[in-house]
Protein backbone atom coordinates (compact mmCIF):
# COMPACT_ATOMS: atom_id res chain seq x y z
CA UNK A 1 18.85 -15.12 -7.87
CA UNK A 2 18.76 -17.12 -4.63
CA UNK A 3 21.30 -17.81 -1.73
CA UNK A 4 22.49 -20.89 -3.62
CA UNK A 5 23.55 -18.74 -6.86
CA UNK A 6 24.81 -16.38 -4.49
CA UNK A 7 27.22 -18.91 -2.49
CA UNK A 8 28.45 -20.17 -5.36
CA UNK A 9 30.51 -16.93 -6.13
CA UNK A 10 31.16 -15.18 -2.64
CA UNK A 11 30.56 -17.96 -0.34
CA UNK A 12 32.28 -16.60 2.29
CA UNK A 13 29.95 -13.33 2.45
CA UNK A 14 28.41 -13.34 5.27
CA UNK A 15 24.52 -13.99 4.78
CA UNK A 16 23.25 -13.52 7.83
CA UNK A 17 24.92 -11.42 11.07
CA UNK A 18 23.24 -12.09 14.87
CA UNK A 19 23.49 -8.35 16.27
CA UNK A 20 23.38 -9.31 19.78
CA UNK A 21 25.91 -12.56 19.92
CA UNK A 22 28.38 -11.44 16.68
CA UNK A 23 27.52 -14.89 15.04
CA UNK A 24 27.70 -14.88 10.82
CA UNK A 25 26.06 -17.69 8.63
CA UNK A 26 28.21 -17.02 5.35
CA UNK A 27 25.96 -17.95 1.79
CA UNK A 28 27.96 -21.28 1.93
CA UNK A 29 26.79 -22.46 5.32
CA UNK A 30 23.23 -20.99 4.39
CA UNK A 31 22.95 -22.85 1.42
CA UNK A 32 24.50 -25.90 2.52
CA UNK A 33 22.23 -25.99 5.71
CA UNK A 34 19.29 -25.36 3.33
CA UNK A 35 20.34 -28.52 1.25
CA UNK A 36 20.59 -30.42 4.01
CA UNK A 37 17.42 -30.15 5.45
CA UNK A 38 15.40 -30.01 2.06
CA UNK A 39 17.17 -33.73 1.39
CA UNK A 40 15.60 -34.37 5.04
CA UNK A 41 12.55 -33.73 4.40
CA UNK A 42 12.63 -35.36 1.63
CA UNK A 43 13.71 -38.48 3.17
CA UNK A 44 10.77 -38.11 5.70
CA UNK A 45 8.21 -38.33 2.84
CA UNK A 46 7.32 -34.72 2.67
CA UNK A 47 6.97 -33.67 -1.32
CA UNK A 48 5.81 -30.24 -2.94
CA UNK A 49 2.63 -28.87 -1.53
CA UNK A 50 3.14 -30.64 1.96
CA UNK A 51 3.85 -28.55 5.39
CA UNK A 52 6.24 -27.36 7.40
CA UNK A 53 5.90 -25.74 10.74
CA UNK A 54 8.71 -24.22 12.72
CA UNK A 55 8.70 -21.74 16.08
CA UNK A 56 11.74 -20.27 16.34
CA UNK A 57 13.35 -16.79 17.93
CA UNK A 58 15.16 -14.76 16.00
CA UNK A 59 17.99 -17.72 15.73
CA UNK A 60 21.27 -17.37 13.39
CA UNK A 61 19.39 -20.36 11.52
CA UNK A 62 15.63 -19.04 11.21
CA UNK A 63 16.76 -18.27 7.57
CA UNK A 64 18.02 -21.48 7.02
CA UNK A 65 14.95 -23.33 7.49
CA UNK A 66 12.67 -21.07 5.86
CA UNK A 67 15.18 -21.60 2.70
CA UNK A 68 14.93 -24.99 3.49
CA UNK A 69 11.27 -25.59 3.11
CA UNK A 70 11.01 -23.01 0.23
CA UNK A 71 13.76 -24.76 -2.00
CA UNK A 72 12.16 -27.83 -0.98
CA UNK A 73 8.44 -26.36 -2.75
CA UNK A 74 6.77 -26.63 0.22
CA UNK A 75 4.17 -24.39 2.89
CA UNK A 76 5.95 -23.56 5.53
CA UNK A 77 4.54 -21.66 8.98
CA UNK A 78 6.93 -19.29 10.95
CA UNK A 79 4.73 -19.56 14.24
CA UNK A 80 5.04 -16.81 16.63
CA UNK A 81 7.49 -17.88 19.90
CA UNK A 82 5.60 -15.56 22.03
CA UNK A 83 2.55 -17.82 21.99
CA UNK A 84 1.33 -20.37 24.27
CA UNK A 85 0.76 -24.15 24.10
CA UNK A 86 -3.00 -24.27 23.26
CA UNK A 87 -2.19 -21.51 20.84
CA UNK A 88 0.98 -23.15 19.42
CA UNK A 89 -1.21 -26.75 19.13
CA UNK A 90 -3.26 -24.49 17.22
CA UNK A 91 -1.68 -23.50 14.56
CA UNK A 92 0.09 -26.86 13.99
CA UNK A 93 -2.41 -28.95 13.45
CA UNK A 94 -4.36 -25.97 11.50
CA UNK A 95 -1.43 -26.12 8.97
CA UNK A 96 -1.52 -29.36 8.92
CA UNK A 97 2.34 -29.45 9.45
CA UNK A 98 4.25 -32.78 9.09
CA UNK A 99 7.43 -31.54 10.24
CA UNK A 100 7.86 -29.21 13.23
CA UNK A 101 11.26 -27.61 14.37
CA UNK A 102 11.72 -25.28 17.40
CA UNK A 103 14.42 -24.89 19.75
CA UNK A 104 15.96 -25.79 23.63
CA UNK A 105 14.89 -22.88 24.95
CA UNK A 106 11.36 -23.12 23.52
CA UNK A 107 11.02 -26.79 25.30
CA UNK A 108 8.27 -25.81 27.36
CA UNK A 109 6.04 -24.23 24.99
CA UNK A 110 6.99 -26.98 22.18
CA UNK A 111 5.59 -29.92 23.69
CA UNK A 112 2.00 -29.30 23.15
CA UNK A 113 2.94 -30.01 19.47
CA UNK A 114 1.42 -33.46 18.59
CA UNK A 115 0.57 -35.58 15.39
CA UNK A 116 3.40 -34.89 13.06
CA UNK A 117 5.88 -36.72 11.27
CA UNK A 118 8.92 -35.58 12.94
CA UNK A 119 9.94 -33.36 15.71
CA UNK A 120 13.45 -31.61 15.83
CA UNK A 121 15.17 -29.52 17.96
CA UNK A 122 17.68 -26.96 18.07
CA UNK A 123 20.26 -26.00 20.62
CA UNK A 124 19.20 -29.43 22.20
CA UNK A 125 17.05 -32.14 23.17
CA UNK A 126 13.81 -32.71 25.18
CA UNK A 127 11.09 -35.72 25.03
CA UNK A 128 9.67 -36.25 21.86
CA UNK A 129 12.30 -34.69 20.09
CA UNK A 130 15.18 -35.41 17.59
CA UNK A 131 18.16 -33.44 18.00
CA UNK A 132 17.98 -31.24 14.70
CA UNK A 133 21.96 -30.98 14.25
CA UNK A 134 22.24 -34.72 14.42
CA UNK A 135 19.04 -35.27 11.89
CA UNK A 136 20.64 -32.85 9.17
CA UNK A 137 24.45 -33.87 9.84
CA UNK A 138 24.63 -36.84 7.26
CA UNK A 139 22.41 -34.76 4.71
CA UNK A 140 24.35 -33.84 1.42
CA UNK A 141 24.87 -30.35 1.13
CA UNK A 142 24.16 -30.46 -2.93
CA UNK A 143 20.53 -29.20 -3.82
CA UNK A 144 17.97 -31.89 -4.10
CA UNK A 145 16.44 -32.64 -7.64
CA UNK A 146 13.03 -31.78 -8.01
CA UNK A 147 13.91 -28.03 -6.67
CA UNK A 148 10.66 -25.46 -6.92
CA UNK A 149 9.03 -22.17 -5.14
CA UNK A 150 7.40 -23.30 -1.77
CA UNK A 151 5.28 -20.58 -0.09
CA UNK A 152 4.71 -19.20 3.45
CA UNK A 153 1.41 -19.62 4.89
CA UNK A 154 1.63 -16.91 7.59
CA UNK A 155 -1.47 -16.80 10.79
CA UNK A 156 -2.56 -13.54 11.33
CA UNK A 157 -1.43 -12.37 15.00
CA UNK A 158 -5.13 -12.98 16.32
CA UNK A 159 -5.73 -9.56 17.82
CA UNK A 160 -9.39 -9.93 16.71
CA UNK A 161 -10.06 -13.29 17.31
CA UNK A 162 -8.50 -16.66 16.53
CA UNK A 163 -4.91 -16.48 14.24
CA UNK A 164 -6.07 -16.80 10.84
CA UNK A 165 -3.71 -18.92 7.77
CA UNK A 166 -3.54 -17.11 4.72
CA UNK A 167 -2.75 -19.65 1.55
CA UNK A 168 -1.81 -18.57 -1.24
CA UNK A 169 -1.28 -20.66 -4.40
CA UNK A 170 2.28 -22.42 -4.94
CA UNK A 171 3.91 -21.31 -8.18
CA UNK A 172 6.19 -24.39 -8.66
CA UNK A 173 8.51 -21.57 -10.32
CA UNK A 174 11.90 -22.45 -10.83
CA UNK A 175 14.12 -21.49 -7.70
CA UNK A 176 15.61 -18.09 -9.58
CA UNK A 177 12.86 -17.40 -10.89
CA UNK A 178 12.10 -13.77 -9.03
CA UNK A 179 8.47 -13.45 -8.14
CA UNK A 180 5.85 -10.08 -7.19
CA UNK A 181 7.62 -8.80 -3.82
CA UNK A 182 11.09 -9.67 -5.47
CA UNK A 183 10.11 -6.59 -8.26
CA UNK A 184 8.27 -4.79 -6.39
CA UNK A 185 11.43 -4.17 -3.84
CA UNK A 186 13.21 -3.90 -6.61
CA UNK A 187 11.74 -1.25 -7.81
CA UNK A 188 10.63 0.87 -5.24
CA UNK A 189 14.21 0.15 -2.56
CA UNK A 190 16.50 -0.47 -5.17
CA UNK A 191 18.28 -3.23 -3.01
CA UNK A 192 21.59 -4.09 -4.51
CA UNK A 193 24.33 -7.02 -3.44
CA UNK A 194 26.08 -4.54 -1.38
CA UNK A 195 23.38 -3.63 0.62
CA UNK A 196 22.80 -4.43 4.20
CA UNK A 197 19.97 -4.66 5.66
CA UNK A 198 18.93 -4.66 9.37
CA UNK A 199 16.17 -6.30 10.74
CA UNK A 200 14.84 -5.12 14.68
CA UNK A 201 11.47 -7.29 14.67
CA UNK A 202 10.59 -11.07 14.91
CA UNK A 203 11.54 -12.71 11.71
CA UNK A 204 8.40 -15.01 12.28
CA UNK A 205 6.01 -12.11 11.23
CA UNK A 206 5.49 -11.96 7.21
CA UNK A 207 7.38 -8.65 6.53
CA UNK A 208 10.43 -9.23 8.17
CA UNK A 209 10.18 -13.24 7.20
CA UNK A 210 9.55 -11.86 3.16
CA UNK A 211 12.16 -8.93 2.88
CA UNK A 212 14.86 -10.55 4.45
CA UNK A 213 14.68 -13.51 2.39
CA UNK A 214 14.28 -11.16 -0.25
CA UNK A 215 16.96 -9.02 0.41
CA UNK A 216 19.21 -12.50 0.55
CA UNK A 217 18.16 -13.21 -3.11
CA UNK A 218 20.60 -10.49 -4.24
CA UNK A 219 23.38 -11.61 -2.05
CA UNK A 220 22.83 -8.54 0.59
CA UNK A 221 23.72 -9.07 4.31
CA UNK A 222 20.97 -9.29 6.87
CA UNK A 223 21.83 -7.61 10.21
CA UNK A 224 19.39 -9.62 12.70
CA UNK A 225 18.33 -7.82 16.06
CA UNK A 226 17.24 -10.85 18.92
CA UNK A 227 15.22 -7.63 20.27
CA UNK A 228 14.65 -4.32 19.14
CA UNK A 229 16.13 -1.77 21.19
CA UNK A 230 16.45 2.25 20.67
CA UNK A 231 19.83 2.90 21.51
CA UNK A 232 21.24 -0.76 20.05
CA UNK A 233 19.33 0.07 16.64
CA UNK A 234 21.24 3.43 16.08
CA UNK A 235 24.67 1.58 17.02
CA UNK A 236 24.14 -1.26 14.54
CA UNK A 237 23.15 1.55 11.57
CA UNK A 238 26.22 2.76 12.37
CA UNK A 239 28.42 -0.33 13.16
CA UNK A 240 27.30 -1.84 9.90
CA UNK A 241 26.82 0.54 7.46
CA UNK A 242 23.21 -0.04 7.09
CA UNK A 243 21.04 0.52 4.36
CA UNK A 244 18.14 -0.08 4.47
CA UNK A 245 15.44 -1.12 7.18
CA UNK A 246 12.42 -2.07 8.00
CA UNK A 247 10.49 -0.64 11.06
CA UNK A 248 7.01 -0.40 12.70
CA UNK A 249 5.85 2.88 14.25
CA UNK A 250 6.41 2.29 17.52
CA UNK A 251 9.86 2.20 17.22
CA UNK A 252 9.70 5.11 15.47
CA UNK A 253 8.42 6.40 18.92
CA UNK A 254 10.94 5.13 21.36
CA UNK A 255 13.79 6.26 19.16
CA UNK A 256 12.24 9.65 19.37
CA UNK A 257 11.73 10.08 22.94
CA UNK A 258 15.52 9.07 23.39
CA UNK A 259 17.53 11.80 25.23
CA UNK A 260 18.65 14.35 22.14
CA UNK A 261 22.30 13.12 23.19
CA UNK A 262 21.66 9.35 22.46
CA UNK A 263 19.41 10.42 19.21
CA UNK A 264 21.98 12.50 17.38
CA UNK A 265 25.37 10.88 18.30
CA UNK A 266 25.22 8.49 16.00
CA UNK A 267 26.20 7.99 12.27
CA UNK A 268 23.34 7.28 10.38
CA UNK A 269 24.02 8.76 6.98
CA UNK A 270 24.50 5.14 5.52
CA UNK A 271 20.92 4.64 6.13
CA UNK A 272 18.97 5.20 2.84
CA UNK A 273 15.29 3.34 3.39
CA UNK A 274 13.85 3.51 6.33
CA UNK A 275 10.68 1.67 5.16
CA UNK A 276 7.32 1.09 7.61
CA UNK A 277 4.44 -0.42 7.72
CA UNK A 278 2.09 -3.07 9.75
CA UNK A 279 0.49 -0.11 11.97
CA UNK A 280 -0.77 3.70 11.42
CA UNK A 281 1.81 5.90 11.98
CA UNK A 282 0.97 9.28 13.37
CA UNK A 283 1.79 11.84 11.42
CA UNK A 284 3.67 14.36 13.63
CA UNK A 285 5.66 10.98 14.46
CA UNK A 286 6.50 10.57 10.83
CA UNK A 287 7.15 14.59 10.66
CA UNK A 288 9.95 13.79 13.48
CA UNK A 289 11.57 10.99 11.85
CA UNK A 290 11.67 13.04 8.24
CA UNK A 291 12.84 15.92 10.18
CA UNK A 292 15.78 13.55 12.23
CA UNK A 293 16.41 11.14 8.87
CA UNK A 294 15.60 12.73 6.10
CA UNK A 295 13.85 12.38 3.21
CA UNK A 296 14.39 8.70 3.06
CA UNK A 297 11.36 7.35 5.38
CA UNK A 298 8.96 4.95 2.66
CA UNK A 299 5.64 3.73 3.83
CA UNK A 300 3.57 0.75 2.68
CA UNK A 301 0.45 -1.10 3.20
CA UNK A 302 -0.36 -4.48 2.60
CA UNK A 303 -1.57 -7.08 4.61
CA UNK A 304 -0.73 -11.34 4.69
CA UNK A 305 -3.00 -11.91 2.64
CA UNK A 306 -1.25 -10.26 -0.51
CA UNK A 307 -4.58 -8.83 -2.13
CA UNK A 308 -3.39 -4.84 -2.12
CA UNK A 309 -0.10 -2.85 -2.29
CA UNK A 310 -0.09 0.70 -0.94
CA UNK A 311 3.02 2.92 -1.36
CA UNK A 312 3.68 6.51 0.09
CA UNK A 313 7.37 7.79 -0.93
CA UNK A 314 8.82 10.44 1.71
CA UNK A 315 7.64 13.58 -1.26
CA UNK A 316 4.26 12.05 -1.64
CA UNK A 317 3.18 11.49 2.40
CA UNK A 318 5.03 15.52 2.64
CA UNK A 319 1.93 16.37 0.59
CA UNK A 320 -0.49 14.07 1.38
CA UNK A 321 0.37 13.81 5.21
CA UNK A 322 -0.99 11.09 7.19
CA UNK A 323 -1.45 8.72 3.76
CA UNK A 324 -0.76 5.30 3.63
CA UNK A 325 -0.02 5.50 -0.23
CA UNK A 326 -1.59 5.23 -3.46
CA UNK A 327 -2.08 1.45 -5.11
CA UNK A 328 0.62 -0.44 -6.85
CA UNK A 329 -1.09 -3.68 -6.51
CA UNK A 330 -4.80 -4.31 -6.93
CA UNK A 331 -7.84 -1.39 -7.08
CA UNK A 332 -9.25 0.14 -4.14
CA UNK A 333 -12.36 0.56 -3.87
CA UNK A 334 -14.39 2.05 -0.46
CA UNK A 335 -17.68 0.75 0.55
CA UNK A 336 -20.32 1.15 2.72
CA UNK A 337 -22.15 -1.40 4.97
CA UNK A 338 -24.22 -2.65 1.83
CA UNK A 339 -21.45 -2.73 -0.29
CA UNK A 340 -21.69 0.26 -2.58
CA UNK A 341 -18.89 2.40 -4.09
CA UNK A 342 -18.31 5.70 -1.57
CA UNK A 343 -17.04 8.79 -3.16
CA UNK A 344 -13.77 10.53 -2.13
CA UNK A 345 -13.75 11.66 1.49
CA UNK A 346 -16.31 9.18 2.57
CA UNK A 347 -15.26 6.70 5.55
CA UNK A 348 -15.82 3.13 4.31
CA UNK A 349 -14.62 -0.42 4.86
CA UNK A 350 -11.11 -0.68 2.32
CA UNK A 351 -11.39 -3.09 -0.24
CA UNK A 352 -9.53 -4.72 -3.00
CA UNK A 353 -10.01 -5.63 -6.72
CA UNK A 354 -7.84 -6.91 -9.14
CA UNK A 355 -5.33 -7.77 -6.63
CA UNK A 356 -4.28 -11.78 -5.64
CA UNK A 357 -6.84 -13.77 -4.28
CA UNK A 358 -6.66 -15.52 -0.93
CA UNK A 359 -8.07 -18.24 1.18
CA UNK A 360 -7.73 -18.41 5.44
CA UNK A 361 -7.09 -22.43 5.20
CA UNK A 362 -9.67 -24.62 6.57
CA UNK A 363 -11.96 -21.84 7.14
CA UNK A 364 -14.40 -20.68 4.40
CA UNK A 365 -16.69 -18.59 6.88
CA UNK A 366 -13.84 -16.26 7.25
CA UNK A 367 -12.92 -16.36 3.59
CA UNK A 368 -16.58 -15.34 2.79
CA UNK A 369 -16.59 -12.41 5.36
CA UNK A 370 -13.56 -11.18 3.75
CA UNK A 371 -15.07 -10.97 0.55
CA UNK A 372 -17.34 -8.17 -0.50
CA UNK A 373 -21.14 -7.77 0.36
CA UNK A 374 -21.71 -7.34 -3.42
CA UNK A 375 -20.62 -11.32 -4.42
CA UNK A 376 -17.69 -9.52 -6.80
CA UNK A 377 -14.90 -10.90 -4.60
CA UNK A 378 -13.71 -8.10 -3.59
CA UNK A 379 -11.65 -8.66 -0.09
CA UNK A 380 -10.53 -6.52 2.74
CA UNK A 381 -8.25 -6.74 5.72
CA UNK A 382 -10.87 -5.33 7.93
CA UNK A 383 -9.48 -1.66 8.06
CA UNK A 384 -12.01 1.94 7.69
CA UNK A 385 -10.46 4.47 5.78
CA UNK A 386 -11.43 7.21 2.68
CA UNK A 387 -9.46 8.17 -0.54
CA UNK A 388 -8.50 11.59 -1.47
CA UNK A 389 -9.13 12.94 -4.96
CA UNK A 390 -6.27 12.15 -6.33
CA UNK A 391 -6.32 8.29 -5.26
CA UNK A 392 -3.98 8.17 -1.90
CA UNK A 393 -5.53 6.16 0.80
CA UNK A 394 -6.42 7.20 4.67
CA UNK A 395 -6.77 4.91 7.38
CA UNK A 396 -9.24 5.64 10.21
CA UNK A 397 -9.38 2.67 12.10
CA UNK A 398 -9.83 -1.25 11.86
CA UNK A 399 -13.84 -1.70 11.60
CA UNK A 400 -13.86 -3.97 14.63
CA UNK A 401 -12.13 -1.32 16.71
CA UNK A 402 -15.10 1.65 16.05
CA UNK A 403 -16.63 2.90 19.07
CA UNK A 404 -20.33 3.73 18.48
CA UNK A 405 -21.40 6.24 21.35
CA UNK A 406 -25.23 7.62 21.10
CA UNK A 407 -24.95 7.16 17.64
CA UNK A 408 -21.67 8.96 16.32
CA UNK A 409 -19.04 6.63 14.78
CA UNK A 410 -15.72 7.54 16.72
CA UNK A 411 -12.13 5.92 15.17
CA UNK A 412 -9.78 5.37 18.87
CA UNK A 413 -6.85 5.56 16.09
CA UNK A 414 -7.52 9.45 15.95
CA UNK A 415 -7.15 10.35 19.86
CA UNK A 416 -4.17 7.39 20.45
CA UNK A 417 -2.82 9.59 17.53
CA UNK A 418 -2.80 12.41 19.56
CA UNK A 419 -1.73 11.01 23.02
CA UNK A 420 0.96 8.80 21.66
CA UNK A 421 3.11 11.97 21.13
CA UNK A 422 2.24 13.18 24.87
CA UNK A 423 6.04 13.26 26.76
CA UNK A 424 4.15 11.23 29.61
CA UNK A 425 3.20 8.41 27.47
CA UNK A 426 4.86 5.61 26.51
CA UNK A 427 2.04 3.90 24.66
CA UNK A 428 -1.40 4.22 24.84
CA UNK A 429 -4.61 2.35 23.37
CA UNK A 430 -7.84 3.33 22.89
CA UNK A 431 -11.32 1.64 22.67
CA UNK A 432 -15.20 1.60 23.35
CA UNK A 433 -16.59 0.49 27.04
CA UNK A 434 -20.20 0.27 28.16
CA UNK A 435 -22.14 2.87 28.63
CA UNK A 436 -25.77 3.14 29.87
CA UNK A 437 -26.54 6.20 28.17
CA UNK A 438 -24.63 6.49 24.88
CA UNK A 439 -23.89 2.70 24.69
CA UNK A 440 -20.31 3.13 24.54
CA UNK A 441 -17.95 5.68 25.63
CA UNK A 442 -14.82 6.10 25.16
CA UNK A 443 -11.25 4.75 27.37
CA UNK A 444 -7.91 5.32 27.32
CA UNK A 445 -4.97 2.68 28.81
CA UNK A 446 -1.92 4.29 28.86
CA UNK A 447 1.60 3.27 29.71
CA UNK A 448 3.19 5.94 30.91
CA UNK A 449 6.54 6.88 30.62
CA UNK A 450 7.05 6.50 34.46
CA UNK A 451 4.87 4.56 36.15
CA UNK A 452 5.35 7.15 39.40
CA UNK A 453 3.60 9.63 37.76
CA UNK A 454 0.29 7.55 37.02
CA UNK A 455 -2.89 9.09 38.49
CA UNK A 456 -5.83 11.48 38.73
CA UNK A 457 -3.35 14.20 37.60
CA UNK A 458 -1.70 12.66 35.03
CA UNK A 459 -5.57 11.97 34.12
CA UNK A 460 -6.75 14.84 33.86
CA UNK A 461 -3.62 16.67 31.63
CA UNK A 462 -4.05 13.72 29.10
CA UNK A 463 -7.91 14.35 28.29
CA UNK A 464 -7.42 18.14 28.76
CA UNK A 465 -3.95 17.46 26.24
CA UNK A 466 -6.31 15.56 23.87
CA UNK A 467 -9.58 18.26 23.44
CA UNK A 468 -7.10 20.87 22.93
CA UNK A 469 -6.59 18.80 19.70
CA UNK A 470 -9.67 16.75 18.68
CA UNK A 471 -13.42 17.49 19.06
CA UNK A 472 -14.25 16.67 22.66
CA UNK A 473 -16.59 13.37 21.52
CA UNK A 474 -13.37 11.45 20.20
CA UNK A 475 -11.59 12.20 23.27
CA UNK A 476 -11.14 9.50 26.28
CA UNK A 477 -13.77 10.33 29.31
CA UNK A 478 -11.49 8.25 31.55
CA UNK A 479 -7.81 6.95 31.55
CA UNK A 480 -6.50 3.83 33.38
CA UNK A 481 -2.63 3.43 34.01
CA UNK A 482 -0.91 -0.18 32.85
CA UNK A 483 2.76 -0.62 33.51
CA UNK A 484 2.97 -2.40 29.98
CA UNK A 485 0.49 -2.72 27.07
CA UNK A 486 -0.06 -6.15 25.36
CA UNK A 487 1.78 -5.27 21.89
CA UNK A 488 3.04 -7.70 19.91
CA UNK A 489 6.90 -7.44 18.55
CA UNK A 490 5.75 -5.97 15.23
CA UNK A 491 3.78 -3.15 16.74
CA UNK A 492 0.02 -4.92 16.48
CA UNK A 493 -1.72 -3.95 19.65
CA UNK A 494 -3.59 -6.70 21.10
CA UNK A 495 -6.05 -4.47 21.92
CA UNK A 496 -8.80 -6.65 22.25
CA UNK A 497 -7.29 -8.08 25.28
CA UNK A 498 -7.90 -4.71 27.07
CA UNK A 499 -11.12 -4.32 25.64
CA UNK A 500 -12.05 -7.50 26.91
CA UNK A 501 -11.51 -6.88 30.26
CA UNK A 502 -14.31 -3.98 30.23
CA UNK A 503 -17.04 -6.14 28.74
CA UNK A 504 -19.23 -8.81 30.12
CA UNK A 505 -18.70 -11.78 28.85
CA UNK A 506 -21.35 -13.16 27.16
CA UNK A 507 -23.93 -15.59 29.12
């Protein structure tokens, strides 16, 4: 199934619905505006296995040109519209896009994009640019005629270091032809044509990108959010009938620390996924949301790069709490620093066997330091964590983020797990800074949950609040105050920005 088969019997089902403006794409206009641009690109040169590149926000046609490029057999890059220029000129030319497309009120930001075939624009015009509705408008809307599988090739959101491309192999499948993540939904969400599905993060990131366009396959409705909000999300469950859902953690946490008024006086009982992922979620936050929800809160974890699938159902995390799942996809196996097998319990780097394979385009260094220390080609995200006896996976931290204080290994993921779930705090991060004596110890940023109340106090109850909880090593010696934390849409803390800022930089 795809949006074409779908528009061909209930074209006037609405596809995609904006939550904030009201605005539908039906499966005819999706399809048609698909068509359209596929014949433009082809008309432009591009054939299968070229690039696309597009920075959009969450726009009523952001589905439209992924389709586009994906009917069309080609890469295509949803690049992040929070970045800036140099980071946007980045990417591009990384890809090695031909075609870029963006929007008016992404001008700005846009121009730094140089060196491709064809610029186009949304919602307007600025230098350099063709208008985008005026490029597609003589198009036919019938499919072109070498249809096939394109591919994303999603950057990594650079929280440790430049964005990274992950490419995976194009299939050249024929366009129904349903692939891994189409089953694997399938299966575990049970997604059916009346379904509706709402959306609250950037469609640019790979989950929300993937299981929407999934989710379209079947002919369900996609309920877009411009910006996640608390209060909004509950209405739209409601207003909609929702579904299913995708969500990170820390919306998990605003939602909870609504007023019990605003939590409970909606309708949710549509609602019948809730699935997370992308960041660890603490468990007494999870406890909450099975306590609020239900039963019907499903976990994965999986990265970009497609090399592992880890699934915890709401029964298995109640008795394995604080899991991240047990593998669908590919073998896990935990390693040490020389790269040999750890048994259950042991902390180790997370790797993957039998699983897809991957390559970060135009960059073999970081391919290879992906890869095992063993030569099997093995490959990891860069994340610590142990298995239990029975095969269900723990995360402790990522391995860039340890803090290594006279000696003792400390994971920050264990004390923001704590403090997170403080009624003061808003958000919190926690890292290494230098320390004469131990090397590092460890810090705590914290947004508060009103500024006003940032200070010594405040302080002092959060590390007394944490080594009531954890041994007093992992806890934070000190606690700075930050109106806002640098956390990206999808709930990635950019936490080496903060860390950063306590460091010299190097010479």
């Amino acid at each position: 199934m795809y949006p074409g088969a779908i528009a061909a019997v209930t074209p006037d089902k609405p596809a995609v619905i904006m939550a904030g403006s009201g605005e539908v794409v039906t499966y005819r206009r999706l399809d048609e505006e698909s068509n359209r641009l596929a014949h433009l690109f082809r008309s432009a040169g591009l054939r299968p296995g070229d690039h696309i590149a597009f920075m959009l926000p969450n726009h009523p046609l952001f589905l439209a040109v992924a389709w586009a490029a994906h009917r069309s057999g080609l890469y295509y890059t949803a690049v992040s519209s929070r970045l800036q220029a140099g980071e946007l000129a980045y990417i591009v030319d990384n890809c090695e896009a031909q075609v870029f497309i963006t929007s008016a009120e992404l001008a700005d930001v846009a121009q730094a994009v140089t060196g491709v075939r064809l610029r186009l624009m949304l919602d307007g015009v600025a230098d350099g640019f063709d208008s985008y509705e005026q490029a597609v408008a003589g198009q036919p809307v019938t499919p072109i005629e070498d249809e096939s599988q394109g591919a994303d090739m999603l950057y990594s959101s650079g929280t440790t270091g430049r964005p990274k491309g992950v490419k995976p192999k194009l299939s050249h499948a024929a366009l129904d032809e349903p692939g891994a993540l189409f089953n694997l939904v399938s299966f575990l969400f049970a997604p059916e044509q009346d379904s509706v599905y709402l959306s609250p993060a950037p469609l640019y990131h790979a989950a929300p990108l993937r299981y929407c366009m999934t989710f379209q396959r079947l002919g369900a409705t996609v309920v877009v959010m411009e910006k996640f909000d608390p209060v909004r999300y509950l209405e739209l469950v409601e207003k909609y009938h929702v579904t299913h859902s995708q969500l990170v953690p820390t919306m998990f946490v605003k939602m909870l620390k609504l007023p019990e008024e605003e939590r409970t006086k909606r309708d949710i009982s549509s609602l019948k996924f809730a699935i997370h992922a992308a960041a660890p979620c603490p468990a007494p936050v999870k406890e909450q949301m099975i306590d609020w929800w239900g039963p019907i809160v499903h976990e994965y974890y999986a990265g970009t790069e497609g090399n592992g699938f880890l699934y915890a159902g709401p029964q298995d995390w109640l008795a394995h709490k604080g899991t991240v799942g047990r593998s669908l996809l590919g073998k896990v196996h935990i390693l040490d620093e020389e790269g040999n097998d750890l048994p259950p319990g042991e902390h180790g780097t997370i790797y993957f066997s039998d699983g897809l394979t991957f390559e970060y385009h135009g960059d073999p260094g970081k391919t290879r330091a992906a890869q095992d220390p063993g030569g099997r080609g093995w490959t990891t995200l860069g994340d610590i964590g142990y298995l239990d006896e029975e095969g269900f996976l723990y995360l402790t931290d990522r391995r860039s983020y340890m803090i290594i204080s006279g000696g003792v290994n400390i994971y920050p993921q264990e004390s923001e797990n704590v403090l997170v779930i403080h009624p003061k705090v808003a958000d919190v991060a926690v890292f290494g800074v230098p320390d004469e004596e131990m090397g590092e110890q460890v810090k705590a940023v914290v947004q508060p949950a009103d500024m006003n109340e940032a200070g010594p106090a405040l302080e002092a109850e959060l590390i007394a609040y944490c080594r009531e909880r954890l041994a007093h090593f992992k806890c934070p010696k000190s606690v700075d105050f930050r109106e806002e934390l640098p956390r990206h849409p999808t709930g990635k803390l950019y936490k080496r920005l903060l860390r950063d800022e306590y460091w010299p930089k190097p010479a």
